[in-house]
Protein backbone atom coordinates (compact mmCIF):
# COMPACT_ATOMS: atom_id res chain seq x y z
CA UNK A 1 -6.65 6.28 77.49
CA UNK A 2 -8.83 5.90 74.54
CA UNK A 3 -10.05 9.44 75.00
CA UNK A 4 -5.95 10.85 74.85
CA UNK A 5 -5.46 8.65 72.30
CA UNK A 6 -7.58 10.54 70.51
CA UNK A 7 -7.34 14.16 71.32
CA UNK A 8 -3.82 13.87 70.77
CA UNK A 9 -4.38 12.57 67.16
CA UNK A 10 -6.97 15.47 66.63
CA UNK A 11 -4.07 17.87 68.04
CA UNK A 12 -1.49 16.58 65.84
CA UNK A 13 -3.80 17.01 62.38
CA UNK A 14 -4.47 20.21 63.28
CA UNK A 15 -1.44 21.15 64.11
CA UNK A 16 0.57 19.60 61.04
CA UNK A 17 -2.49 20.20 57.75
CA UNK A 18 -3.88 22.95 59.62
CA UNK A 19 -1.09 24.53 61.01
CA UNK A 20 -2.72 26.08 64.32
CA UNK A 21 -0.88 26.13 67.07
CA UNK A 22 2.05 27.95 64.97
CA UNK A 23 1.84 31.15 67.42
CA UNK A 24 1.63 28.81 70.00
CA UNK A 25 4.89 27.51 69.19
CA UNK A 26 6.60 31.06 68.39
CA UNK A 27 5.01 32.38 72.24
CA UNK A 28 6.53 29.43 73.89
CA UNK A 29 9.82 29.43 72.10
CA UNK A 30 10.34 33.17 72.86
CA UNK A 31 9.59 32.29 76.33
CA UNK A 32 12.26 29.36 76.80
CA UNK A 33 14.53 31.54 74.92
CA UNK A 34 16.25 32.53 78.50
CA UNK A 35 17.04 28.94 79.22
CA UNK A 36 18.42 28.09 75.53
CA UNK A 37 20.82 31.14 76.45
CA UNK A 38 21.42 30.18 80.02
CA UNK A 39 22.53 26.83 79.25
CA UNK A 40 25.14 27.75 76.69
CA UNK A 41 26.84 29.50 79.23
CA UNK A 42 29.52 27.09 80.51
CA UNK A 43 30.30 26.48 76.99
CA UNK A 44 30.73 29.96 76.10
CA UNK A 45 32.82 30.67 79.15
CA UNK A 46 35.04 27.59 78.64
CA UNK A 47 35.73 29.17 75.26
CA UNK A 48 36.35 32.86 76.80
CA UNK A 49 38.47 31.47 79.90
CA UNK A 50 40.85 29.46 77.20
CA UNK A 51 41.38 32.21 74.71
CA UNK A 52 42.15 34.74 77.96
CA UNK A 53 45.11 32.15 79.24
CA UNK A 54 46.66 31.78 75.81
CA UNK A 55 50.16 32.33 75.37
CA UNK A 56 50.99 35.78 73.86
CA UNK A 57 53.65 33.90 71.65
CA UNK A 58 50.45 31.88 70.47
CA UNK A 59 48.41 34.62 69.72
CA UNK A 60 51.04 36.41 68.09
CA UNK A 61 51.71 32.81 65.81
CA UNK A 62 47.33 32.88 65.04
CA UNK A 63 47.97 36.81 64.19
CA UNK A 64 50.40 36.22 61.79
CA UNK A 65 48.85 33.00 60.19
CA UNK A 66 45.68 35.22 59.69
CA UNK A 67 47.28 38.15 58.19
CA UNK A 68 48.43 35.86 55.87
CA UNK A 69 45.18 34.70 54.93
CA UNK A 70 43.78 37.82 54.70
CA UNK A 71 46.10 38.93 51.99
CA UNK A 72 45.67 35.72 50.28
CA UNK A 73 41.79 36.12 50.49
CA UNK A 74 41.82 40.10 49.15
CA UNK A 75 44.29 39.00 46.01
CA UNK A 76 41.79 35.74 45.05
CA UNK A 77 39.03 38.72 45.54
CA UNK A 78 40.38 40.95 42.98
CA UNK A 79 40.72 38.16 40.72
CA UNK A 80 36.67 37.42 41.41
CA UNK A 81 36.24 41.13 40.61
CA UNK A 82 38.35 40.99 37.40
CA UNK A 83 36.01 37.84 36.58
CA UNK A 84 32.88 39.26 37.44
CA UNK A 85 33.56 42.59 35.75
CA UNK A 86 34.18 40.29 32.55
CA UNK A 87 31.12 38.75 32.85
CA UNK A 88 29.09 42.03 32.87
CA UNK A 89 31.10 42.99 30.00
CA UNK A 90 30.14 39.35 28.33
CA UNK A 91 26.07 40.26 29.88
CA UNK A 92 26.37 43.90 28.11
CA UNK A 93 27.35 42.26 24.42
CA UNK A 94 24.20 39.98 25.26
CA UNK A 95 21.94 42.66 26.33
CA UNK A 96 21.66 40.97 29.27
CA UNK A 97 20.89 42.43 32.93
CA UNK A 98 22.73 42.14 36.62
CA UNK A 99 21.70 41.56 39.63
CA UNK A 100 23.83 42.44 42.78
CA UNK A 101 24.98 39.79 44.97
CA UNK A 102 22.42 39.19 47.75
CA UNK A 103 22.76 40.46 51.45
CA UNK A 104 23.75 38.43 54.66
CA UNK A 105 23.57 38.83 58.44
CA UNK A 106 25.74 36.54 60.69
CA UNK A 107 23.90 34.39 63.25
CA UNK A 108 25.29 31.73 65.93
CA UNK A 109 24.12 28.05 66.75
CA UNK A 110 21.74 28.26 70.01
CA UNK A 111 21.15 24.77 70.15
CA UNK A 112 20.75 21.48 68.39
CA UNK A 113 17.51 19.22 68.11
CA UNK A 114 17.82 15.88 69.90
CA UNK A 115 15.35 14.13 67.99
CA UNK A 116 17.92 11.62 65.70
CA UNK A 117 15.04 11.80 63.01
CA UNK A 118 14.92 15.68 62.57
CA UNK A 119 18.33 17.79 61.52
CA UNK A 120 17.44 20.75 63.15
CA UNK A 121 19.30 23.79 65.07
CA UNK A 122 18.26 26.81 66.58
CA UNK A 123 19.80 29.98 65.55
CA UNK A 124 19.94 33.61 68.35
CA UNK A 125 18.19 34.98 65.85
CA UNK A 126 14.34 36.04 65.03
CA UNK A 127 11.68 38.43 64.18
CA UNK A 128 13.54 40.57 65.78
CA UNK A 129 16.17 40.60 63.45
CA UNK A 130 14.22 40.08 60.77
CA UNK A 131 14.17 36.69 60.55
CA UNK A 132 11.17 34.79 58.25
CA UNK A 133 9.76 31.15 57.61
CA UNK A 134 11.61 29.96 54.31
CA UNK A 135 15.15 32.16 55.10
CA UNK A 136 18.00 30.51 53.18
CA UNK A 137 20.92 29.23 56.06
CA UNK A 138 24.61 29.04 54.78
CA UNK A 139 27.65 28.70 56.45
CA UNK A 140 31.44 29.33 54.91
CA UNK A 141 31.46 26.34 52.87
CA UNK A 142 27.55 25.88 51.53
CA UNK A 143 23.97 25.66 52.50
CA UNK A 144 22.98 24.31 55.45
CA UNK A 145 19.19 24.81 55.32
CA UNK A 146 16.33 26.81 55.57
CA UNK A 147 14.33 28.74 58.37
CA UNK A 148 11.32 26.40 59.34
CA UNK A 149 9.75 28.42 62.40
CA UNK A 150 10.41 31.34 64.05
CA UNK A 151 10.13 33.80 67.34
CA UNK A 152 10.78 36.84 68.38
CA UNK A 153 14.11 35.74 69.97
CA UNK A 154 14.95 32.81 67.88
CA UNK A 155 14.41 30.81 65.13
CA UNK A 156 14.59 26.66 64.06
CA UNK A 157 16.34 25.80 60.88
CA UNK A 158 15.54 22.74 58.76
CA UNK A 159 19.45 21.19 57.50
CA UNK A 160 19.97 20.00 53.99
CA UNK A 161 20.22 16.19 55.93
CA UNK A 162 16.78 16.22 56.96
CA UNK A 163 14.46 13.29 55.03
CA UNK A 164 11.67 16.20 54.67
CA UNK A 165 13.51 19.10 52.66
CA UNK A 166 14.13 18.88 49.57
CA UNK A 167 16.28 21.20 47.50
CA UNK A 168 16.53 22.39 43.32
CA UNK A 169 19.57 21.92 42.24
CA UNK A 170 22.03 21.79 39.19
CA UNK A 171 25.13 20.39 38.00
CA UNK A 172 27.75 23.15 37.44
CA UNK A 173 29.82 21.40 35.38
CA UNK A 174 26.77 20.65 32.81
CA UNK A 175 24.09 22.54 34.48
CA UNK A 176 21.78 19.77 34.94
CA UNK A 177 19.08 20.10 36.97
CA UNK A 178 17.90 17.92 39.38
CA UNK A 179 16.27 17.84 43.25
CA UNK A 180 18.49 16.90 46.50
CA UNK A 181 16.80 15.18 49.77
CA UNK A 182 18.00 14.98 53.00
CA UNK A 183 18.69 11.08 54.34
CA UNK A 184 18.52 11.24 57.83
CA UNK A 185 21.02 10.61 60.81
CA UNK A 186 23.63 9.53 57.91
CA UNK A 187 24.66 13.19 57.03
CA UNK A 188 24.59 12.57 53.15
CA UNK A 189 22.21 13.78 50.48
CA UNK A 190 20.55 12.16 48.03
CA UNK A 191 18.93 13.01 44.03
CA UNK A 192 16.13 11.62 43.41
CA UNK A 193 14.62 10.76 39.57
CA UNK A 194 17.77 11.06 37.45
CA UNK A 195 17.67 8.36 34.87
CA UNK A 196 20.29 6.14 33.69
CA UNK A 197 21.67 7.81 30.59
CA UNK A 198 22.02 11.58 33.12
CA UNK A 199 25.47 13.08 32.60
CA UNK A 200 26.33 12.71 36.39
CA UNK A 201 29.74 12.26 37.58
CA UNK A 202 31.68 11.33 40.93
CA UNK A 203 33.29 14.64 41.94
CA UNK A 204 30.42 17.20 40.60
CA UNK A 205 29.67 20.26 42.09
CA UNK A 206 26.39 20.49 42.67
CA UNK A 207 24.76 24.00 43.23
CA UNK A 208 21.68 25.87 43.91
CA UNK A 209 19.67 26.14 40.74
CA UNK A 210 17.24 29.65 42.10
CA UNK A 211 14.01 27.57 41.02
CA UNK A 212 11.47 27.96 43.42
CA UNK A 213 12.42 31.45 44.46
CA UNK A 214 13.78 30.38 47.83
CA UNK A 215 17.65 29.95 47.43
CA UNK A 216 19.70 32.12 45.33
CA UNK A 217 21.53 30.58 42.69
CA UNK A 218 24.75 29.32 42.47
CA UNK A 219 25.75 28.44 46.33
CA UNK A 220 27.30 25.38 46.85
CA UNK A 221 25.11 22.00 48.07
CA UNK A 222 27.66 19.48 47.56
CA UNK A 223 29.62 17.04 45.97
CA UNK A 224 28.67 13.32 43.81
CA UNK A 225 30.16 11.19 46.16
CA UNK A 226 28.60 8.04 44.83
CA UNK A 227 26.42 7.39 40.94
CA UNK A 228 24.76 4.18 40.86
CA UNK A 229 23.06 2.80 38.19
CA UNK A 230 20.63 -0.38 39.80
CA UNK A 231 19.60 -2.91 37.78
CA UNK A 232 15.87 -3.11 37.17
CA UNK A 233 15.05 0.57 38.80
CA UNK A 234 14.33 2.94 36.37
CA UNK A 235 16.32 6.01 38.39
CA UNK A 236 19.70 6.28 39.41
CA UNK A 237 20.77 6.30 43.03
CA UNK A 238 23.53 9.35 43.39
CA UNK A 239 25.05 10.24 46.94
CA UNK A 240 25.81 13.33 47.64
CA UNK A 241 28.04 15.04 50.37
CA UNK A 242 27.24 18.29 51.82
CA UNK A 243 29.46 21.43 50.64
CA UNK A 244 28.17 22.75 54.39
CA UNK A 245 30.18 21.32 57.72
CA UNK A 246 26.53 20.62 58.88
CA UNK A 247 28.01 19.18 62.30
CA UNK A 248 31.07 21.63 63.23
CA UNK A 249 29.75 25.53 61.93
CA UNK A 250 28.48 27.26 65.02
CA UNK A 251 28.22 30.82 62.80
CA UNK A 252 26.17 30.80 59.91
CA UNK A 253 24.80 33.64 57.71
CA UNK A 254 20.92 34.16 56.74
CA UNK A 255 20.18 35.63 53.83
CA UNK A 256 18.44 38.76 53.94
CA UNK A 257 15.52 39.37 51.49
CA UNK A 258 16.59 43.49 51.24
CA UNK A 259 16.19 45.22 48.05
CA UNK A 260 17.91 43.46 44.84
CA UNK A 261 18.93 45.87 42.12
CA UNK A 262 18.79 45.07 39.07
CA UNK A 263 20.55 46.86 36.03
CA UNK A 264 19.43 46.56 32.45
CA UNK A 265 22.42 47.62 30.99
CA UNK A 266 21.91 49.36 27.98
CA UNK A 267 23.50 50.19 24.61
CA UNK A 268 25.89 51.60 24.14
CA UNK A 269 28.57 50.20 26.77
CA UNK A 270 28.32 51.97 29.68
CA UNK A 271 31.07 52.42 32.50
CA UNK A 272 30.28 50.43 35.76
CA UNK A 273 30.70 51.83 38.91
CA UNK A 274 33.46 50.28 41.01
CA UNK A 275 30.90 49.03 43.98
CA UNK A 276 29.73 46.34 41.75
CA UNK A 277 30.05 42.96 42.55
CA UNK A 278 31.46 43.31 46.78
CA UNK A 279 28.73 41.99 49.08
CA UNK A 280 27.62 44.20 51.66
CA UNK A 281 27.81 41.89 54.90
CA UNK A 282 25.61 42.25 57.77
CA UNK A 283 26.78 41.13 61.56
CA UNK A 284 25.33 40.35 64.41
CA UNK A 285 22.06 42.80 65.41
CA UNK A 286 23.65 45.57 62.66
CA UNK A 287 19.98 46.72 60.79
């Protein structure tokens, strides 16, 4: 026993400061990857069996709802074009520079980690796809997290929730800056070392501030739930909810690394091309 005891300490040090079972890890993931796929099956054919008995009156109602949308969602994009455009414009009278909006590819939810003490997932995607350690995860509505490990089939996300990421953040409204943790099981965030007299409302929109290199800026974390101001602590305790439907979205988008262009616009005022400004989306295996 004693002997376990301590091998399995040794294996866990080396493993955690000295990282070296990490293509250990990747082998045996890729090689599990068949039974991750095989036991979403039922699930997945539930889901096919139930959209291939709908009603065609129902289908015909979902087509019609999401026509709808669509049009809705291409006149609120022209208005984000008009916007942006007016920005550059703003950028060019500041001899400022551009940089395109950054790539995505689409991936699905493979399967979620058991452990109640680590928010993690596993995505269909990996090395394959071009996958890496430190990928930014979003979904629709915010980021979810950020690549942790990865295989050739597959990789394992970190969330936002977990107690060991942290993220750099700002206010929008004031563009404060600040760090969000993960808390656990409870789903909420958390921003740490704010003092007392920090402009921070209920209701802000916090977003990605780009320090650190590993999240673009400006995507959506989440929203001040809760600003607490404790008595005798020298910090304020703020709550945060995640922008991201952490425990619902089964597609999410990584962001691809690719090739951002940058423009330093010159003087005098040139004419943009029309391109600028759409993001150029990435599905499935598409390379």
């Amino acid at each position: 026993m004693f002997f376990a005891v301590v091998a399995s300490l040794t294996l866990y040090i080396m493993d955690d400061r000295l990282d070296y079972f990490g293509q250990v890890r990747s082998v045996l993931s890729s090689v599990v990857y068949p039974v991750q796929v095989t036991a979403t099956l039922p699930a997945d054919f539930a889901t096919w069996l139930s959209t291939f008995f709908q009603d065609r009156e129902q289908l015909q109602e979902r087509i019609t709802v999401l026509e709808a949308s669509q049009q809705l969602m291409s006149v609120r994009l022209q208005r984000l074009q008009a916007l942006e455009r007016e920005n550059l414009r703003l950028r060019e009278l500041l001899g400022s520079s551009f940089r395109l909006q950054e790539r995505i590819q689409v991936a699905e939810l493979l399967a979620v980690d058991s452990d109640p003490f680590s928010q993690q997932v596993i995505l269909d995607k990996g090395q394959r796809f071009g996958v890496y350690v430190g990928q930014p995860v979003l979904d629709a509505h915010g980021v979810m997290g950020q690549v942790s490990e990865v295989s050739l089939f597959s990789s394992r996300v970190v969330l936002l929730t977990d107690p060991n990421h942290s993220i750099p953040v700002q206010i929008n409204r004031n563009g404060l800056r600040g760090v969000v943790f993960g808390r656990g099981p409870s789903e909420q965030l958390k921003m740490d070392y704010m003092p007392h007299n920090a402009d921070v409302r209920v209701g802000d929109l916090v977003v990605t501030s780009g320090l650190g290199g590993v999240f673009p800026t400006g995507y959506p974390v989440g929203v001040v739930r809760e600003v607490r101001f404790p008595a005798g602590k020298p910090f304020a305790e703020i709550a945060i909810s995640p922008a991201a439907n952490l425990g619902t979205s089964r597609e999410v988008m990584l962001v691809l690394p690719g090739e951002r262009i940058e423009f330093d616009l010159p003087e005098p005022l040139v004419e943009l091309p029309e391109f600028l400004g759409i993001e150029e989306i990435e599905a499935g295996g598409a390379q």
